[in-house]
C-alpha atoms as a PDB file:
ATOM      1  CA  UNK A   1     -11.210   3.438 -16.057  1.00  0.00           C
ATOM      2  CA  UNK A   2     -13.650   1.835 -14.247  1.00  0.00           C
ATOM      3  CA  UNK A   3     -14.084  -0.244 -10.940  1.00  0.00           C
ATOM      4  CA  UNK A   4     -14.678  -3.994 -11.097  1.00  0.00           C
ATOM      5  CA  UNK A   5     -16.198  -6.772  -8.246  1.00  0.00           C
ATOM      6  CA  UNK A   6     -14.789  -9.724  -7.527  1.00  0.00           C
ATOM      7  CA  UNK A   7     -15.743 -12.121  -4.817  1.00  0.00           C
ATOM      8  CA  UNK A   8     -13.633 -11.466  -1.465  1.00  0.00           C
ATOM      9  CA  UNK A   9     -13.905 -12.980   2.241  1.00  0.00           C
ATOM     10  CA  UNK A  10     -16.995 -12.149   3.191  1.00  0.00           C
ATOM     11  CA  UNK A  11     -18.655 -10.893  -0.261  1.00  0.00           C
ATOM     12  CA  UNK A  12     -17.909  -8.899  -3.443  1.00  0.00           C
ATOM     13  CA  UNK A  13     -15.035  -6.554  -3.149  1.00  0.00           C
ATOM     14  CA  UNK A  14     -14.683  -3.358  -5.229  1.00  0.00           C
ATOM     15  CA  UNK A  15     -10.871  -3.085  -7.313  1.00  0.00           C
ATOM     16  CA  UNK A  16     -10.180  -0.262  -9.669  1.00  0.00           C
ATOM     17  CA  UNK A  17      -6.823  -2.769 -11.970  1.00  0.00           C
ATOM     18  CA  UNK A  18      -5.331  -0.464 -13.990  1.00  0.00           C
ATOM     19  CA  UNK A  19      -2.738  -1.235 -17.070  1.00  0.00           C
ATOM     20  CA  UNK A  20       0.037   0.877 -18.422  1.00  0.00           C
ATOM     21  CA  UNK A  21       0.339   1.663 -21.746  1.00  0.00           C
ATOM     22  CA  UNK A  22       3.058  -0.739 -22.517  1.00  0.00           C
ATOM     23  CA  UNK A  23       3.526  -3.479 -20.522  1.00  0.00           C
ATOM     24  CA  UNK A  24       6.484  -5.811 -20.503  1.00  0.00           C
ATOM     25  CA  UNK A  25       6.111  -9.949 -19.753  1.00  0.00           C
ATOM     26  CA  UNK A  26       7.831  -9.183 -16.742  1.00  0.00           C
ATOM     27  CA  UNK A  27       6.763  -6.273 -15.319  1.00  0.00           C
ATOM     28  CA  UNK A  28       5.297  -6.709 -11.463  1.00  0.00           C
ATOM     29  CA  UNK A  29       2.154  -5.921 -10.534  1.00  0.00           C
ATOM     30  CA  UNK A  30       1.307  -3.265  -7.868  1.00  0.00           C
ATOM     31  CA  UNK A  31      -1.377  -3.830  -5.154  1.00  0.00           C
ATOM     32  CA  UNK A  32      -2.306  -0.682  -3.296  1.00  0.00           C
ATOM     33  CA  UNK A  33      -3.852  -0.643  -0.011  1.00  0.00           C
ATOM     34  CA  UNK A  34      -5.609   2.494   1.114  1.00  0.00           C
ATOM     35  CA  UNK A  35      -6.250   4.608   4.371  1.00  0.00           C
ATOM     36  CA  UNK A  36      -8.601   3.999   7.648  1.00  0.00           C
ATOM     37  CA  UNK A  37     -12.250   3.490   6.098  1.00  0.00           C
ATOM     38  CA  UNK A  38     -14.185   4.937   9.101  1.00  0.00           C
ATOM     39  CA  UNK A  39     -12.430   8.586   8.167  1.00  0.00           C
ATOM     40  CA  UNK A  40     -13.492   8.458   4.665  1.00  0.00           C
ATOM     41  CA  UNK A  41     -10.248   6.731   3.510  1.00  0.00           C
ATOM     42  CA  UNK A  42     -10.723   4.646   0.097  1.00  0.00           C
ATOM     43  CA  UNK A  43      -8.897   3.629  -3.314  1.00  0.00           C
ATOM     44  CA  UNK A  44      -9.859   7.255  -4.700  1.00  0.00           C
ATOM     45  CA  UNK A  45      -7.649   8.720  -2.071  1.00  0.00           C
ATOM     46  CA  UNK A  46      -5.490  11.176  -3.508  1.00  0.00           C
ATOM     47  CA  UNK A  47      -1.886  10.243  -2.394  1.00  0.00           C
ATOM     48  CA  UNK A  48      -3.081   6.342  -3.180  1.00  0.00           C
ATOM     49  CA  UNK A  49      -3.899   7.452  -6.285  1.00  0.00           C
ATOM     50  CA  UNK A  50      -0.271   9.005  -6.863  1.00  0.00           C
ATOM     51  CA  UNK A  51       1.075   5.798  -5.542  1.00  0.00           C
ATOM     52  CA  UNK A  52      -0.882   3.615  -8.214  1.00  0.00           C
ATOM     53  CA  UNK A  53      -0.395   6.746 -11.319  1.00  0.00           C
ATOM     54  CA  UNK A  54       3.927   5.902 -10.471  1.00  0.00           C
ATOM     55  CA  UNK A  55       3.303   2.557 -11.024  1.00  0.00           C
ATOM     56  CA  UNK A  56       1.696   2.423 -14.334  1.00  0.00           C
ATOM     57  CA  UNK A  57       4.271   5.312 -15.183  1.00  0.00           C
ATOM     58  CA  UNK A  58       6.635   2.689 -14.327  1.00  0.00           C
ATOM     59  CA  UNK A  59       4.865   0.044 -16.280  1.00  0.00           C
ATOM     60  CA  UNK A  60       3.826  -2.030 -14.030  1.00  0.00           C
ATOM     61  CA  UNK A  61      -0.557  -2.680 -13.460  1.00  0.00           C
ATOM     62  CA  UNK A  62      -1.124  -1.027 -10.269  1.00  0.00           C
ATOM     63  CA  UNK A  63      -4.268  -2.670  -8.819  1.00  0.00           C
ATOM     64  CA  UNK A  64      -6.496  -0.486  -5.892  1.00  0.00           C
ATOM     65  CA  UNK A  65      -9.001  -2.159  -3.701  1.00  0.00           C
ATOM     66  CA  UNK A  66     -11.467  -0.814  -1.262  1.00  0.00           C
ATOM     67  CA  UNK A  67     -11.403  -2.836   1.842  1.00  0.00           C
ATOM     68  CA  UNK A  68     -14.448  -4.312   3.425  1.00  0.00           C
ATOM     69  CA  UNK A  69     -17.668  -1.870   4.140  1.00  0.00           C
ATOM     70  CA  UNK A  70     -16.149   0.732   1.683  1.00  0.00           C
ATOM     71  CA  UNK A  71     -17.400   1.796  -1.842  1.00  0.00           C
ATOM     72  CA  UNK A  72     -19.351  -1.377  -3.520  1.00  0.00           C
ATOM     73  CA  UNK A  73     -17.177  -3.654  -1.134  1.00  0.00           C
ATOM     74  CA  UNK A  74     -18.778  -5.978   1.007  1.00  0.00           C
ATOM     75  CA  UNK A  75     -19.112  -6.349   4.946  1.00  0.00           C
ATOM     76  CA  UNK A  76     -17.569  -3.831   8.243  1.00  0.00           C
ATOM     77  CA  UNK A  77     -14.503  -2.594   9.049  1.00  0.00           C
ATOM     78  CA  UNK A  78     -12.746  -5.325  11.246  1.00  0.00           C
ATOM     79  CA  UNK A  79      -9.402  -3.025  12.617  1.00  0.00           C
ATOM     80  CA  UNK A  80      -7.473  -4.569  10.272  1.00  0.00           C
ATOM     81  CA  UNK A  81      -8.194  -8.198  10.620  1.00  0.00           C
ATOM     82  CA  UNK A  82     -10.287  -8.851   8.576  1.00  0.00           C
ATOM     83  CA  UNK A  83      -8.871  -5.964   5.925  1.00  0.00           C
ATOM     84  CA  UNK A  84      -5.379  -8.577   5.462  1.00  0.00           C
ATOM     85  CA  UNK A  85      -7.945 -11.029   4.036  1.00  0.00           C
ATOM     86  CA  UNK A  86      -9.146  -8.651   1.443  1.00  0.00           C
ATOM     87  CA  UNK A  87      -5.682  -7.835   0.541  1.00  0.00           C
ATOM     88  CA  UNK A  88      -4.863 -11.501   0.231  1.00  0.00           C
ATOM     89  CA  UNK A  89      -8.151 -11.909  -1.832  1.00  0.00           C
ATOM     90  CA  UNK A  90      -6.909  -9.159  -4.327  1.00  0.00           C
ATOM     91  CA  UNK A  91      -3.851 -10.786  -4.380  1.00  0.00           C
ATOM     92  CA  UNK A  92      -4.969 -13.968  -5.225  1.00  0.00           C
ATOM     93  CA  UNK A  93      -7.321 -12.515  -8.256  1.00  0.00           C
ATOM     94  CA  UNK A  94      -4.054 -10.505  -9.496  1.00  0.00           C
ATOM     95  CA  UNK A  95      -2.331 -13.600  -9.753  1.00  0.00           C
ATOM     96  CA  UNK A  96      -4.936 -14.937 -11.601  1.00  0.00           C
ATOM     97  CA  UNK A  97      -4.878 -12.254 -14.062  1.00  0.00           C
ATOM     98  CA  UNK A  98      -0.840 -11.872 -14.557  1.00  0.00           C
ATOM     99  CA  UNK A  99      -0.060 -15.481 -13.847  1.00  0.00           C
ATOM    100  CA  UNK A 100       3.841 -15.671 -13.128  1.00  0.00           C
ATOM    101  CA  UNK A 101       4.920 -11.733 -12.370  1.00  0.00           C
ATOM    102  CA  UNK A 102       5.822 -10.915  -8.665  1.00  0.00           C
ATOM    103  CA  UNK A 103       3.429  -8.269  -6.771  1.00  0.00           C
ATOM    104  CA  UNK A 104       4.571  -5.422  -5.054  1.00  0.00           C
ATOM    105  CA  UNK A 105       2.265  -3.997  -1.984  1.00  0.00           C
ATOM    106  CA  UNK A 106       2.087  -0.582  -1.076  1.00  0.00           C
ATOM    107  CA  UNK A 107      -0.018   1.069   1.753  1.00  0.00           C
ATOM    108  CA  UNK A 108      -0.808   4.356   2.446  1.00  0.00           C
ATOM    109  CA  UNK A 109      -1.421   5.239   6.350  1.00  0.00           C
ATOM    110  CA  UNK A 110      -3.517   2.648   7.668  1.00  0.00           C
ATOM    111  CA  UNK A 111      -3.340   0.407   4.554  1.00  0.00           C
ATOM    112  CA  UNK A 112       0.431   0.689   5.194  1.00  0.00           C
ATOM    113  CA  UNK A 113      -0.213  -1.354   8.387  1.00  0.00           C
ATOM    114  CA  UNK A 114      -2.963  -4.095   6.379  1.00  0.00           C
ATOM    115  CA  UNK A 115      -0.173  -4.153   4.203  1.00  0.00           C
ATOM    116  CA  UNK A 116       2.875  -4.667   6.854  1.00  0.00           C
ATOM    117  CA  UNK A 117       0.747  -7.858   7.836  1.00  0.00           C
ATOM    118  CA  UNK A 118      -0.171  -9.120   4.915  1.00  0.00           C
ATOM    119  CA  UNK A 119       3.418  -9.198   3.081  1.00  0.00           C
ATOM    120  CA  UNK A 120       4.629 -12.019   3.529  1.00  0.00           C
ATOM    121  CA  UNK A 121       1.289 -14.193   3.463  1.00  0.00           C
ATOM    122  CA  UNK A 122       1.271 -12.925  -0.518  1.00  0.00           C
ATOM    123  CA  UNK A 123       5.213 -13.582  -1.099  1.00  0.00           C
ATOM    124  CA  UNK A 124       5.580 -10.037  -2.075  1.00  0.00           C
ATOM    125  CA  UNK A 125       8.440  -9.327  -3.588  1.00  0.00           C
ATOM    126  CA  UNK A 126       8.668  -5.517  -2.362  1.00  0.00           C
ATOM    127  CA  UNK A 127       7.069  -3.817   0.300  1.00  0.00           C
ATOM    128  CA  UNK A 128       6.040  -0.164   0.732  1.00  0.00           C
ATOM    129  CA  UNK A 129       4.826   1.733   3.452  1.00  0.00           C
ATOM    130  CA  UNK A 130       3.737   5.309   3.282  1.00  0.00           C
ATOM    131  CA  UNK A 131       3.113   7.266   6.761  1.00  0.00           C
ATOM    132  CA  UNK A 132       2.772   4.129   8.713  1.00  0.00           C
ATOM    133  CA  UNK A 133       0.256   5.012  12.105  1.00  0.00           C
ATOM    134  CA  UNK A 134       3.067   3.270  14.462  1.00  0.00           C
ATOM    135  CA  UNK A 135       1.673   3.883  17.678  1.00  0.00           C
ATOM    136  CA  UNK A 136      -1.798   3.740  16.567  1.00  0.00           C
ATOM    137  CA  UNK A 137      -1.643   0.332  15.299  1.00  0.00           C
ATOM    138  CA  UNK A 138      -0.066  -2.425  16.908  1.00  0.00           C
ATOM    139  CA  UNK A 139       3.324  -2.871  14.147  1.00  0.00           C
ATOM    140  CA  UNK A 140       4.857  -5.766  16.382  1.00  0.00           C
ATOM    141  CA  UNK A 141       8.506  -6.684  15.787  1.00  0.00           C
ATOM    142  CA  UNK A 142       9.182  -9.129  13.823  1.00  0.00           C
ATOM    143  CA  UNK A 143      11.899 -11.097  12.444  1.00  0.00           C
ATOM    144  CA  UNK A 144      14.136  -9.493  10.232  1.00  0.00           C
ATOM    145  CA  UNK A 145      12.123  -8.315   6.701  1.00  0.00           C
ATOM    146  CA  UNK A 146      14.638  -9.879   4.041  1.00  0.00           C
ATOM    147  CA  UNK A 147      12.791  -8.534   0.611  1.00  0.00           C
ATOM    148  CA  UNK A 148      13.421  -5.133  -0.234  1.00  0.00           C
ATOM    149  CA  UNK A 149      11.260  -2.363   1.773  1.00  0.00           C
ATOM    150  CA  UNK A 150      10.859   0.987   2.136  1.00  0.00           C
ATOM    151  CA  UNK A 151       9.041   3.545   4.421  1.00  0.00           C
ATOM    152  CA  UNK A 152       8.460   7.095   3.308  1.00  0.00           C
ATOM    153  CA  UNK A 153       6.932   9.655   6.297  1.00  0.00           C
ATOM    154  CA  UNK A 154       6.582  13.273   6.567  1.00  0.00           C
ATOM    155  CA  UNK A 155       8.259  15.338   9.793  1.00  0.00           C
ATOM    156  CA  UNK A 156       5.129  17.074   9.910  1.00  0.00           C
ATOM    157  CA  UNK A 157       2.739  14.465   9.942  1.00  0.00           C
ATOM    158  CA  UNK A 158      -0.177  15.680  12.180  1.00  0.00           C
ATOM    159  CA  UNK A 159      -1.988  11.759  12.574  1.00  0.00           C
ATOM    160  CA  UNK A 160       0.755   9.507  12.881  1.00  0.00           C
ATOM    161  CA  UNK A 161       3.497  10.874  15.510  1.00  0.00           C
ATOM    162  CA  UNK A 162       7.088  11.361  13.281  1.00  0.00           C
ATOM    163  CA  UNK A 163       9.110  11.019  15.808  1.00  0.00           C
ATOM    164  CA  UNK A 164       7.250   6.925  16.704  1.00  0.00           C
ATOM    165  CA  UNK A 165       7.884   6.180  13.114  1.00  0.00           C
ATOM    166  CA  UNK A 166      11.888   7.050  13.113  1.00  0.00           C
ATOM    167  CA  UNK A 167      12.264   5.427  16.433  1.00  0.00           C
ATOM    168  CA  UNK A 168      10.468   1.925  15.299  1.00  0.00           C
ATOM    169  CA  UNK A 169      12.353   1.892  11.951  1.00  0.00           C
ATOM    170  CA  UNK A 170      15.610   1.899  13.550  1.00  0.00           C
ATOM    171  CA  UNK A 171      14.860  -0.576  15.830  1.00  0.00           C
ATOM    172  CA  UNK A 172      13.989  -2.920  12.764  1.00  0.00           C
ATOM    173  CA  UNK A 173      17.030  -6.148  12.610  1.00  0.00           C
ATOM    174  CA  UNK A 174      16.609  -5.510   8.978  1.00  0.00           C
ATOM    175  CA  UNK A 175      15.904  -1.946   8.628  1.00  0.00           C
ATOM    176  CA  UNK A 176      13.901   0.039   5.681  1.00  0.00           C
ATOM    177  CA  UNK A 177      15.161   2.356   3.066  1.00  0.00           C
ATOM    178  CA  UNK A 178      13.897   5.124   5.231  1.00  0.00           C
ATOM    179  CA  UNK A 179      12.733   8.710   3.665  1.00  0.00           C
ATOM    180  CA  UNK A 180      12.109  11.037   5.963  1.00  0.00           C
ATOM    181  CA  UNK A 181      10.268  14.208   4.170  1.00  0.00           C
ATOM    182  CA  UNK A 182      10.555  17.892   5.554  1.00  0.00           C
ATOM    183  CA  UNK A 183       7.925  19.992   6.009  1.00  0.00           C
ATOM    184  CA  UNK A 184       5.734  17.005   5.121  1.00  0.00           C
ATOM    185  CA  UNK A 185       2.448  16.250   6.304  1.00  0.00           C
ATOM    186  CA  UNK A 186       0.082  13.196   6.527  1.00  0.00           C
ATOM    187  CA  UNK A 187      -1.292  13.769   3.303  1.00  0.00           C
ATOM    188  CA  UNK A 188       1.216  15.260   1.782  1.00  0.00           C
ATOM    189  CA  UNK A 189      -0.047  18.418   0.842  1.00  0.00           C
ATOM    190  CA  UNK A 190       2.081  19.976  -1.707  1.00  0.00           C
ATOM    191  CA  UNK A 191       4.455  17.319  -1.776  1.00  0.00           C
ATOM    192  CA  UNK A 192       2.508  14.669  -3.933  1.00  0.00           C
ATOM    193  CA  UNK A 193       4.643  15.109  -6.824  1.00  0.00           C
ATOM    194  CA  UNK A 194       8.116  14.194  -4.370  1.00  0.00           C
ATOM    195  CA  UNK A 195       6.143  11.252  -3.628  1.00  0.00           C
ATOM    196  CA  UNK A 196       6.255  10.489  -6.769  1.00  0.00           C
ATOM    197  CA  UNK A 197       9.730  10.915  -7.889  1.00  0.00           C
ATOM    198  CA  UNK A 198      10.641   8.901  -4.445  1.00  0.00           C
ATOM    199  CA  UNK A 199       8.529   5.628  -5.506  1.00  0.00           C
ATOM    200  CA  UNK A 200       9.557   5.882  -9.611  1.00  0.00           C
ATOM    201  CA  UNK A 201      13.338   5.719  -8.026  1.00  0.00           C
ATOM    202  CA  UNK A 202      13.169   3.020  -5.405  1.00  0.00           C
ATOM    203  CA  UNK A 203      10.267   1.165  -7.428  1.00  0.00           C
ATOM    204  CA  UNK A 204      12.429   1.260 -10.939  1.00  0.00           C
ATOM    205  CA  UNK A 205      11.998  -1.927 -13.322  1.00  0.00           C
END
């Protein structure tokens, strides 16, 4: 397993594409967006990595990136701007590679918000967002989200205020399958392996 660089935005851009062992014609493919680079967040990050290791358990290629200034990756970080462009660019190289399967995007903290931008500029079919930083980030309202989401946070979440991240997904027209973790934190210490279990059940071929 080892990282590859394509050309993104505003140079090369670092992506770890991983396949599982078997993989059907039809299987998706998984694009995984990580958290905030300028607090050491990157495609190594461990509950990313969980995110990407359900995938290919579920056969589907999981694909990680490192945004813009991280890793091998071209360029500064541009609060999130500039980060939807690299997620497009990813995007646009999957497609490339599995020509005719639907991608499913996936963020983790503040790749959950890239990713909550950048959905429906890649037609994703799904859409996953782990400990969105709602209140941190500006998550505007939007119209209502008609493909199939989800958002999984932890009560205890020490970054991104709980409580924010209840309140804005209930005030969604078309709300999320919502999982709401006890005695969960940000990083979900201890509780990588429920993470798991949740996105193999809602993420199912």
């Amino acid at each position: 397993m080892s990282s590859i660089l394509i050309n993104g935005p505003v140079g090369q851009l670092e992506i770890l594409p991983e396949e599982p062992e078997s993989l059907s014609e039809s299987a998706p493919v998984a694009i995984i967006c990580h958290p905030h680079p300028l607090y050491a967040g990157s495609m190594q990050n461990k509950v990313v990595h969980t995110l990407a290791k359900s995938c290919l358990a579920l056969g589907m290629p999981a694909v990680r990136f490192n945004f813009r200034g991280v890793g091998q990756s071209a360029g500064h970080f541009e609060h999130g701007l500039g980060e939807q462009q690299d997620c497009i660019a990813v995007a646009e190289w999957a497609r490339q590679q599995y020509p005719n399967r639907p991608i499913r995007l996936a963020g983790f903290s503040f790749g959950s918000f890239v990713a909550y931008q950048a959905y429906s500029k890649i037609n994703a079919e799904r859409l996953l967002l782990v400990a969105p930083p709602v209140g941190l980030f500006q998550f505007e309202s939007r119209a209502c989200i008609t493909i199939p989401w989800y958002v999984i946070q932890g009560q205890e979440d020490e970054i991104t205020p709980p409580e924010s991240v209840e309140a804005w997904v209930k005030s969604q027209q078309c709300p999320p399958e919502f999982y709401y973790l006890e005695a969960t934190s940000h990083f979900f210490h201890g509780k990588l392996n429920l993470l798991r279990e949740i996105v193999m059940d809602i993420w199912k071929i």
